[in-house]
Protein backbone atom coordinates (compact mmCIF):
# COMPACT_ATOMS: atom_id res chain seq x y z
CA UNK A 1 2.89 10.30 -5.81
CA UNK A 2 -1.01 11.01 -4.28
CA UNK A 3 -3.35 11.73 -7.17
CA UNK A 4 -4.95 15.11 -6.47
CA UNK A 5 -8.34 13.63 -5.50
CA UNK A 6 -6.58 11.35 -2.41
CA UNK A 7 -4.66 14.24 -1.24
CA UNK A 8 -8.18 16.19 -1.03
CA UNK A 9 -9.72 12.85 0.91
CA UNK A 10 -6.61 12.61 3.33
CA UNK A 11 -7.02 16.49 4.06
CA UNK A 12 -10.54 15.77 4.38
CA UNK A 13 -10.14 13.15 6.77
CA UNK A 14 -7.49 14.86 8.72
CA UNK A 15 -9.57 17.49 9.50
CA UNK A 16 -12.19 15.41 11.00
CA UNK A 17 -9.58 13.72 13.15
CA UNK A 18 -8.26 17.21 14.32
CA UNK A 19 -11.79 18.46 15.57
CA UNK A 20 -12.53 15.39 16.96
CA UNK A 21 -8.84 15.44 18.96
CA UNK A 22 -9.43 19.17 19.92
CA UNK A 23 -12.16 18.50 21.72
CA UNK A 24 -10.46 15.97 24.55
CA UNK A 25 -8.25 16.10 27.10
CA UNK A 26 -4.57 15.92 26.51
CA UNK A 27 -4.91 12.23 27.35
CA UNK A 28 -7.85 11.47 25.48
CA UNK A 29 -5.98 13.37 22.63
CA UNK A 30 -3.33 10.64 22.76
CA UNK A 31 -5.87 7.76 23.18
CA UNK A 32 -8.08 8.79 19.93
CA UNK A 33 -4.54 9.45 18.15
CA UNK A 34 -3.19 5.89 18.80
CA UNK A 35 -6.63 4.31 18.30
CA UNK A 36 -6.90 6.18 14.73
CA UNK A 37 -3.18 5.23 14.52
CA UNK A 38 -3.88 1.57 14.81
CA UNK A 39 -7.04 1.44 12.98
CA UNK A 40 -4.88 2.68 9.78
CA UNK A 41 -2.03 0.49 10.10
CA UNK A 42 -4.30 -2.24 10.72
CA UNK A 43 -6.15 -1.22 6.81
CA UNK A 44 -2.70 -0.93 5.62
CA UNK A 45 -1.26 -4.31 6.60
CA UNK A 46 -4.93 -6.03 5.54
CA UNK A 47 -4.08 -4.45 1.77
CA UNK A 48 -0.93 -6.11 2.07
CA UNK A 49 -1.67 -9.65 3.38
CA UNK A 50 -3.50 -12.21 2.11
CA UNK A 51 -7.06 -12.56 2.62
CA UNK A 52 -7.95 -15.06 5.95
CA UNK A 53 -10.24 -18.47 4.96
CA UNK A 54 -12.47 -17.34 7.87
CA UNK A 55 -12.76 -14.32 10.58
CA UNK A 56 -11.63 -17.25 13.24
CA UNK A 57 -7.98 -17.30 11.20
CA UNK A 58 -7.88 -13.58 10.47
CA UNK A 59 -4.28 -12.58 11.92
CA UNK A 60 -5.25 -8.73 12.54
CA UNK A 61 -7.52 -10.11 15.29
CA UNK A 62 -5.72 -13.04 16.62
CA UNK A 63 -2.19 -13.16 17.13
CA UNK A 64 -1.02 -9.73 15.83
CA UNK A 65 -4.28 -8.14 17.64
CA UNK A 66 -2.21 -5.38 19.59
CA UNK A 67 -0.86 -2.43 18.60
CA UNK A 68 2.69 -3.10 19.08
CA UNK A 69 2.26 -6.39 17.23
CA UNK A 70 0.70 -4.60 14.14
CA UNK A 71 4.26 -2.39 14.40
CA UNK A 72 6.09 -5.27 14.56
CA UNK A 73 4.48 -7.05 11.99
CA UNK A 74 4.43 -4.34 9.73
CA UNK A 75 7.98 -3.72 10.14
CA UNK A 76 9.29 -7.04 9.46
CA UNK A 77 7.15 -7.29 6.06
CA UNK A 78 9.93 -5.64 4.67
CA UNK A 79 10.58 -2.18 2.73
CA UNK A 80 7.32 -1.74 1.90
CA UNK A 81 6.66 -0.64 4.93
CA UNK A 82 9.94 0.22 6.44
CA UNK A 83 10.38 2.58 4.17
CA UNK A 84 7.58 4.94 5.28
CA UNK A 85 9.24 5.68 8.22
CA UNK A 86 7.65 2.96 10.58
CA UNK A 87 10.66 3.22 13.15
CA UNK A 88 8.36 3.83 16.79
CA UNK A 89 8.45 1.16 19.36
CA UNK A 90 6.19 0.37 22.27
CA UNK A 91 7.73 -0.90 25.62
């Protein structure tokens, strides 16, 4: 369960991200979206792994660098993350 004061944070924060999305175009809608998207699964998976030696061996921005590898990667770390619905794909 969200404590009161992250629930008033996440609303904060998804307003921001809705007046910054009304403002495009359809497709730069969907381009800020995914960007914002990936930018939060990438804080989420960097809770969960361990901490890289050096930038040069940091995972997030090496190997599992795209978006659809971040999915992947998250998906396959098991029901932590499974569990919160993480069921999209990218072709």
């Amino acid at each position: 369960m969200l404590s009161q004061e992250l629930r008033g944070k996440l609303a904060q924060e998804f307003s921001k991200t809705f007046d910054l999305m009304s403002n495009e175009s359809d497709r730069g809608s969907a381009i800020v979206g995914a960007a914002i998207l990936e930018d939060a699964l990438a804080v989420a998976l960097s809770k969960y792994l361990i901490p890289a030696p050096t930038s040069q061996d940091d995972l997030l921005n090496g190997p599992a660098a795209s978006f659809s590898m971040k999915i992947e990667l998250a998906y396959y770390s098991g029901p932590r993350f499974q569990d919160k619905g993480l069921s999209c794909t990218l072709s």
